[in-house]
N, C-alpha and C. Protein backbone atom coordinates (compact mmCIF):
# COMPACT_ATOMS: atom_id res chain seq x y z
N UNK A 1 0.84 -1.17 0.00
CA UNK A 1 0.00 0.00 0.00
C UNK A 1 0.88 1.24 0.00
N UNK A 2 0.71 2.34 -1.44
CA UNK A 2 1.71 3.22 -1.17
C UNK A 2 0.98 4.18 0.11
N UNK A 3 2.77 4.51 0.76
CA UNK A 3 2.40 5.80 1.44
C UNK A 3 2.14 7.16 1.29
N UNK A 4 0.70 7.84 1.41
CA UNK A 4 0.63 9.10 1.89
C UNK A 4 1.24 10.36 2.49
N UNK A 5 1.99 11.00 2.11
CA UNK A 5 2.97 11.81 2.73
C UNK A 5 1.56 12.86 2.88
N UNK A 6 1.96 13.37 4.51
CA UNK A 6 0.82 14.77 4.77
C UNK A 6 0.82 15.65 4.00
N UNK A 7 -0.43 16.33 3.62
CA UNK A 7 0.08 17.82 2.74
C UNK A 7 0.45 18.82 3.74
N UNK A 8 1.06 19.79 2.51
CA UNK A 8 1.58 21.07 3.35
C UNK A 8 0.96 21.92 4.32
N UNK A 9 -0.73 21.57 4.62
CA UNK A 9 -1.34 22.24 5.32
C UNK A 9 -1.18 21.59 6.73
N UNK A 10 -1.29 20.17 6.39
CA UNK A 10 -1.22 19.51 7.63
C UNK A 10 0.59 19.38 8.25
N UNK A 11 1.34 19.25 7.75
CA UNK A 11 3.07 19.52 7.89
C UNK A 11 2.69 21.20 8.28
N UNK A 12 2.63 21.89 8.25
CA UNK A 12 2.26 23.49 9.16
C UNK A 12 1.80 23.43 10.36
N UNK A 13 1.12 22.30 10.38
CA UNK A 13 0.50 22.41 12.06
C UNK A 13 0.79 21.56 12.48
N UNK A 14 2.22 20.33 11.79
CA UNK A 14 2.89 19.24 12.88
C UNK A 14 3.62 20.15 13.04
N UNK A 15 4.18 21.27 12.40
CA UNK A 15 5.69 21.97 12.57
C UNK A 15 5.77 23.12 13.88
N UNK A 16 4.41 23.52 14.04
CA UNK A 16 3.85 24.50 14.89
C UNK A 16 3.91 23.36 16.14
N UNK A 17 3.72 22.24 16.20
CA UNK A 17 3.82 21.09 17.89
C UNK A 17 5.26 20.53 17.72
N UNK A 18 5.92 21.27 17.16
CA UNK A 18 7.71 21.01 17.41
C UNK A 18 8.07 21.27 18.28
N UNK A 19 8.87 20.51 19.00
CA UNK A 19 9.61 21.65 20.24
C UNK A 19 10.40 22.70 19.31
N UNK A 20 10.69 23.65 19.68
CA UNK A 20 10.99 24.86 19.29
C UNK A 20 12.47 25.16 19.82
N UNK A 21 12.73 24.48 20.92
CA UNK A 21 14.01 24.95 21.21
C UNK A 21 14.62 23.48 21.88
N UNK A 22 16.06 23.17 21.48
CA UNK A 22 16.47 21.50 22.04
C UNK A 22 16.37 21.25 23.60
N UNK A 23 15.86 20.92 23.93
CA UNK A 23 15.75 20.26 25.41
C UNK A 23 17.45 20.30 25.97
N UNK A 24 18.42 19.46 25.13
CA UNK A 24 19.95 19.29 25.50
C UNK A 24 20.49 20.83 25.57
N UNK A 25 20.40 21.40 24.62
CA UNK A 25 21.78 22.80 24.37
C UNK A 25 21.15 23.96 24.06
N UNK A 26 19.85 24.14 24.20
CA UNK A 26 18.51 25.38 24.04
C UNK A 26 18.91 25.48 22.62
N UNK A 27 19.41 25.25 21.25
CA UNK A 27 19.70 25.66 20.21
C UNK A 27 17.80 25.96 19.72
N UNK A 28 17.96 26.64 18.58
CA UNK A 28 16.82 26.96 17.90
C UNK A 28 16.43 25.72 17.00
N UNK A 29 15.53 24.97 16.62
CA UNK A 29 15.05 23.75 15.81
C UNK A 29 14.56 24.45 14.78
N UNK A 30 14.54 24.97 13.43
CA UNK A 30 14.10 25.06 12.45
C UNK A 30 13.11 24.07 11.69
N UNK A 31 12.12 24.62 10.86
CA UNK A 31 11.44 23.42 10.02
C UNK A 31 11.76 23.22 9.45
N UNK A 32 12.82 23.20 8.89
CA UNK A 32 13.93 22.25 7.88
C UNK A 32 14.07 21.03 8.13
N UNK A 33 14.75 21.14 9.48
CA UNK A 33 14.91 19.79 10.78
C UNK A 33 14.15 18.47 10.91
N UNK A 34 12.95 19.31 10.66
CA UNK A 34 11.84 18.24 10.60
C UNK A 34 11.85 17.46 9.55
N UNK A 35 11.45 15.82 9.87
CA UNK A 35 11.64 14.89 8.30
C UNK A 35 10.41 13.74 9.05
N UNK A 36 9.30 13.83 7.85
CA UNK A 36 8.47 12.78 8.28
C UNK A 36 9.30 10.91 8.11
N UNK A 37 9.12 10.48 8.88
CA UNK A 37 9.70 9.20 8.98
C UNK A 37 8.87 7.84 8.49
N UNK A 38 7.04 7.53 8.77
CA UNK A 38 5.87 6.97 8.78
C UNK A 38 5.04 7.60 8.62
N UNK A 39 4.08 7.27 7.56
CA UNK A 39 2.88 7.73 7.75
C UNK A 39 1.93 6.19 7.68
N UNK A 40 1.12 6.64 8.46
CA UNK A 40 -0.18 5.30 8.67
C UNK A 40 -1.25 5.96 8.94
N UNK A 41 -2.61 5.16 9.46
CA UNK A 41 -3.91 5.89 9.22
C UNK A 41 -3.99 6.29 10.83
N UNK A 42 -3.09 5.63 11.47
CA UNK A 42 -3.32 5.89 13.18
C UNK A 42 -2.76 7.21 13.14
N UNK A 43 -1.38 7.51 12.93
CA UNK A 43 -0.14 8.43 13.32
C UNK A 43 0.73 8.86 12.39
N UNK A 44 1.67 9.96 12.44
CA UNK A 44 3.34 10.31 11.85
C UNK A 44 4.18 10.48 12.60
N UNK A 45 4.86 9.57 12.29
CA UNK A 45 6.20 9.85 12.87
C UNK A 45 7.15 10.63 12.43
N UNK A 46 8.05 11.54 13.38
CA UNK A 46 8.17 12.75 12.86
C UNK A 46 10.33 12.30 13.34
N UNK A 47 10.66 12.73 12.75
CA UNK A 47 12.16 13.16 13.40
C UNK A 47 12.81 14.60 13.62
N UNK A 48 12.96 14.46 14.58
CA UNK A 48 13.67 16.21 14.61
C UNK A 48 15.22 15.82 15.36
N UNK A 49 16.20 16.52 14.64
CA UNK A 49 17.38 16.23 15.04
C UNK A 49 18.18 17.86 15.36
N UNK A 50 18.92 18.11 16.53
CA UNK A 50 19.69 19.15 16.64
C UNK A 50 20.32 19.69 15.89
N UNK A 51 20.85 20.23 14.95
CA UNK A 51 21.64 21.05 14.26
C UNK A 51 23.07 21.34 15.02
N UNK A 52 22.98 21.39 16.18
CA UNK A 52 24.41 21.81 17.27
C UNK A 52 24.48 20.71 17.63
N UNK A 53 23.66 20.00 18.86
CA UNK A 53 24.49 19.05 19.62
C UNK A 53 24.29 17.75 19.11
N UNK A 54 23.15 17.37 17.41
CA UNK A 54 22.68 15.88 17.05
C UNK A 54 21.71 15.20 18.01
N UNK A 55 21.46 15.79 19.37
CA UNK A 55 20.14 15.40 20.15
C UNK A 55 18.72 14.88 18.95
N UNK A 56 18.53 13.83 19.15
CA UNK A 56 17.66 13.41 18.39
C UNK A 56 16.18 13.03 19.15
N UNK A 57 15.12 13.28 17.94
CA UNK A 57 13.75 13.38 18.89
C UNK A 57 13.07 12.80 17.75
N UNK A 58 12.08 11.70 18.26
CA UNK A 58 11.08 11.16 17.69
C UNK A 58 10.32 11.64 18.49
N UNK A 59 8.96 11.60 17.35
CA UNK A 59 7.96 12.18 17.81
C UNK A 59 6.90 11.87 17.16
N UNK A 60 5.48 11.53 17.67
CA UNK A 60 4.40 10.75 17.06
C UNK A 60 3.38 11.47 17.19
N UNK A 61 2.84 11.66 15.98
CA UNK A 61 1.77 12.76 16.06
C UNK A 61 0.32 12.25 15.55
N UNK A 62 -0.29 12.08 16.63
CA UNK A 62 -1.46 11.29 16.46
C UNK A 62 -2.31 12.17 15.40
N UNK A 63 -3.53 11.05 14.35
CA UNK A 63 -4.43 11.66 13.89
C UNK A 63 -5.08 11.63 13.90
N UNK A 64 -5.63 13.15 14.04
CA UNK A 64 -6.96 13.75 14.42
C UNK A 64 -8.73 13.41 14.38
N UNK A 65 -8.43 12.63 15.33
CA UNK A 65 -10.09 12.02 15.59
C UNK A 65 -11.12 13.45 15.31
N UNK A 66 -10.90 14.37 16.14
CA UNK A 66 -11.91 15.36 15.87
C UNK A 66 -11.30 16.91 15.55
N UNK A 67 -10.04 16.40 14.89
CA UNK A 67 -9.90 17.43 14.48
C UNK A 67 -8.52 18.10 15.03
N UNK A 68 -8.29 17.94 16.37
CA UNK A 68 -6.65 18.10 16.80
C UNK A 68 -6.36 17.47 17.07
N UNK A 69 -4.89 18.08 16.47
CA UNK A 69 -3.43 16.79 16.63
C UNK A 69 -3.06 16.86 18.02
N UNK A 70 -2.37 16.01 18.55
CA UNK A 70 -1.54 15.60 19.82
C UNK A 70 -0.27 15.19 19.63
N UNK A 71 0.42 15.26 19.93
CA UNK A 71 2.00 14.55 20.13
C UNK A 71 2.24 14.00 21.64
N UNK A 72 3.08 12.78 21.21
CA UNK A 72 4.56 12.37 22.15
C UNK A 72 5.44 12.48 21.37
N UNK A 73 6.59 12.72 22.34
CA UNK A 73 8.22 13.10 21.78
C UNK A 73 8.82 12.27 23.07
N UNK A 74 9.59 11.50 22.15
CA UNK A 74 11.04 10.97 22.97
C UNK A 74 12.47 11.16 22.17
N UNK A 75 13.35 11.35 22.91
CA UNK A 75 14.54 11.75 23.29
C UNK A 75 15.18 10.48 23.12
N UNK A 76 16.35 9.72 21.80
CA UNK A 76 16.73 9.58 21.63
C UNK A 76 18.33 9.50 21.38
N UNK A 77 19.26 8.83 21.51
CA UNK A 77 20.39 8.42 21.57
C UNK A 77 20.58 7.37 20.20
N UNK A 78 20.54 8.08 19.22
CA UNK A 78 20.97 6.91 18.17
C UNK A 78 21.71 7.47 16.99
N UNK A 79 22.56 6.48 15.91
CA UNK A 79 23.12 7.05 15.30
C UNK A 79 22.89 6.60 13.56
N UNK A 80 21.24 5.89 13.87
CA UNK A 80 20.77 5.72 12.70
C UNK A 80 19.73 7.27 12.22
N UNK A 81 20.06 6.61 10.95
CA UNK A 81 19.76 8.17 9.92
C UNK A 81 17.97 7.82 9.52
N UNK A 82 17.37 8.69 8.80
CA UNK A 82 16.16 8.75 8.69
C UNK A 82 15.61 7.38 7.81
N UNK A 83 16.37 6.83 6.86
CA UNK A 83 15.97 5.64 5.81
C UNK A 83 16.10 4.74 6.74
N UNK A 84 17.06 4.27 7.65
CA UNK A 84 17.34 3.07 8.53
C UNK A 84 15.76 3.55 9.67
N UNK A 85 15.46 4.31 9.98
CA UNK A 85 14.55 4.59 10.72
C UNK A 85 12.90 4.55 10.34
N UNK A 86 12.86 4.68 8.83
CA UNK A 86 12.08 4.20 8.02
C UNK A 86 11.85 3.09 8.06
N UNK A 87 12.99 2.49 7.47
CA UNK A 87 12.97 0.59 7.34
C UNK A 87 12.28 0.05 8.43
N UNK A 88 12.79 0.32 9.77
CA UNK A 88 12.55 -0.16 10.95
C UNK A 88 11.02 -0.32 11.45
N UNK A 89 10.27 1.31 10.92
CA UNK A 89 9.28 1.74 11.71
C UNK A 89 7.69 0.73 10.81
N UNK A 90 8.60 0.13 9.61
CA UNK A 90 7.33 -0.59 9.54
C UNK A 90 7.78 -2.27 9.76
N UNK A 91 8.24 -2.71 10.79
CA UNK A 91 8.50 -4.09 11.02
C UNK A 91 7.53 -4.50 11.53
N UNK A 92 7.08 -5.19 11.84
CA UNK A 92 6.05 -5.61 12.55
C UNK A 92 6.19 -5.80 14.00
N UNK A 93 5.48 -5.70 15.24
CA UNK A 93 5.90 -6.27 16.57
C UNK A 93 6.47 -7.57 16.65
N UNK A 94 7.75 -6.97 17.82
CA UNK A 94 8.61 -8.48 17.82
C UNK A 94 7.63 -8.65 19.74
N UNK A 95 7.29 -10.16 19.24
CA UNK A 95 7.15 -10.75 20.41
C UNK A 95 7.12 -11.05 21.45
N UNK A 96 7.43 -11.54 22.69
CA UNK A 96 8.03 -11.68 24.03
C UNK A 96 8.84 -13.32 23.64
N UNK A 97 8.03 -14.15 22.74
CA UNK A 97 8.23 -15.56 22.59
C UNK A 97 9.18 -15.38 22.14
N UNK A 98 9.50 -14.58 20.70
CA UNK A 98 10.57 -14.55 19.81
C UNK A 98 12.02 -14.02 20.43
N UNK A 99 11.73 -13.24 21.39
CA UNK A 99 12.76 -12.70 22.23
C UNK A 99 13.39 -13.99 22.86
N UNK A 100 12.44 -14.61 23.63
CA UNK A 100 12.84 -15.62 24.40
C UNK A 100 13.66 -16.82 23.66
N UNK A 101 13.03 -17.10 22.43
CA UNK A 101 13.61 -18.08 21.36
C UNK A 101 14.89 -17.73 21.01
N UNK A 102 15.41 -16.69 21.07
CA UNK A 102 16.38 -15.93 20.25
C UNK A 102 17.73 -15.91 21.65
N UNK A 103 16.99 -15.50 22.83
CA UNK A 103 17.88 -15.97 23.47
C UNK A 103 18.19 -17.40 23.83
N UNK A 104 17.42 -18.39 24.03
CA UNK A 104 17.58 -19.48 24.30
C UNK A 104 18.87 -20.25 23.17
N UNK A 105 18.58 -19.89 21.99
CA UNK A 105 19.68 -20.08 21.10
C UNK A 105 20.40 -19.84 21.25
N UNK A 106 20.98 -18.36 21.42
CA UNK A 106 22.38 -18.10 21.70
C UNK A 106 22.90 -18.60 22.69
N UNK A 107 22.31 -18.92 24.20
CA UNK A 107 23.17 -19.55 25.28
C UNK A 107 23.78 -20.99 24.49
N UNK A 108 23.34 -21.84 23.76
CA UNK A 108 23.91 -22.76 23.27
C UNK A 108 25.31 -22.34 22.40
N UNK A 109 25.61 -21.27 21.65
CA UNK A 109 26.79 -20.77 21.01
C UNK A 109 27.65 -20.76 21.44
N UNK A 110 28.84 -21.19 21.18
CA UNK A 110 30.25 -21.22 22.15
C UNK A 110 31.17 -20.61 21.30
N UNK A 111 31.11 -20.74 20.22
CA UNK A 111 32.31 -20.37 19.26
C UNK A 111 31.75 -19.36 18.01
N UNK A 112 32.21 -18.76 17.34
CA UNK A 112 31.58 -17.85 16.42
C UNK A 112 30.94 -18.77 14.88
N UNK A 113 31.96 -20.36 15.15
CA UNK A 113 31.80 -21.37 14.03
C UNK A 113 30.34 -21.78 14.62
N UNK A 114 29.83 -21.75 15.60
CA UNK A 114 28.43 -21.97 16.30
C UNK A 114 27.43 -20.99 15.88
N UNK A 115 28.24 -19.60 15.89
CA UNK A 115 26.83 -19.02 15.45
C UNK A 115 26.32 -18.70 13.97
N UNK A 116 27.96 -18.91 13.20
CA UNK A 116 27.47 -18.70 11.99
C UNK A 116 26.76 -20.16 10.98
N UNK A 117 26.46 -21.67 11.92
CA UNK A 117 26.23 -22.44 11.34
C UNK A 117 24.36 -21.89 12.48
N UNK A 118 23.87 -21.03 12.88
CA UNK A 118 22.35 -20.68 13.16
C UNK A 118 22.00 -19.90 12.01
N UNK A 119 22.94 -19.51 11.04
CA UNK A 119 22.68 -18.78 10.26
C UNK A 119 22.93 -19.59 8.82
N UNK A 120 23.50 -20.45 8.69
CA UNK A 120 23.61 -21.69 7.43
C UNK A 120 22.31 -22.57 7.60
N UNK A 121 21.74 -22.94 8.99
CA UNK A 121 20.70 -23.64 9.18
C UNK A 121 19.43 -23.17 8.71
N UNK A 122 19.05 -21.71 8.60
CA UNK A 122 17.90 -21.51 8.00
C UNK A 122 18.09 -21.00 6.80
């Protein structure tokens, strides 16, 4: 299903629920800064990255049941770029099982010839 990028009317009034100034180093955030990451019928995900210190901020901007938007913003530590953040944001939920499976495997690995034959096996 292709994606919908917001129009410019609606990108004006995610840009207006920006933080405005970086939480880390008070620098000024410009709407340049801003780069939509997801769009879906729930939400956008938004990226805003520092210009001075690289403080990075996701931010999810719900859509408008009756009309106004809302945001959360979290505060990030990462050093993936907007396409790797793309890729990511449409994976599907990983599990609790799959977690568990994934570790249970590796405690069996002893040697690196161990882990690269978990990866010849499938």
């Amino acid at each position: 299903m292709p994606k919908v990028f917001p129009n410019p009317q609606l990108m004006q009034q995610i840009a207006s629920l920006m933080p405005h100034y970086c939480d880390k180093c008070g620098h000024k955030h410009l709407k340049g800064d801003l780069e939509v990451v997801n769009v879906d019928i729930e939400k956008i995900v938004c990226k805003l990255e520092c210009t001075n210190c690289k403080n990075i901020y996701v931010f999810q901007v719900n859509s408008p049941v009756d009309g106004v938007l809302n945001t959360k913003k979290s505060s990030i530590k990462s050093d993936m770029n907007t396409d790797e953040l793309k890729k990511f944001s449409e994976v599907e939920e990983i599990i609790s099982e799959e977690i568990l499976e994934v570790y249970m495997t590796l405690e069996e690995v002893e040697t690196i010839e161990d882990f690269i034959l978990l990866f010849e096996e499938r």
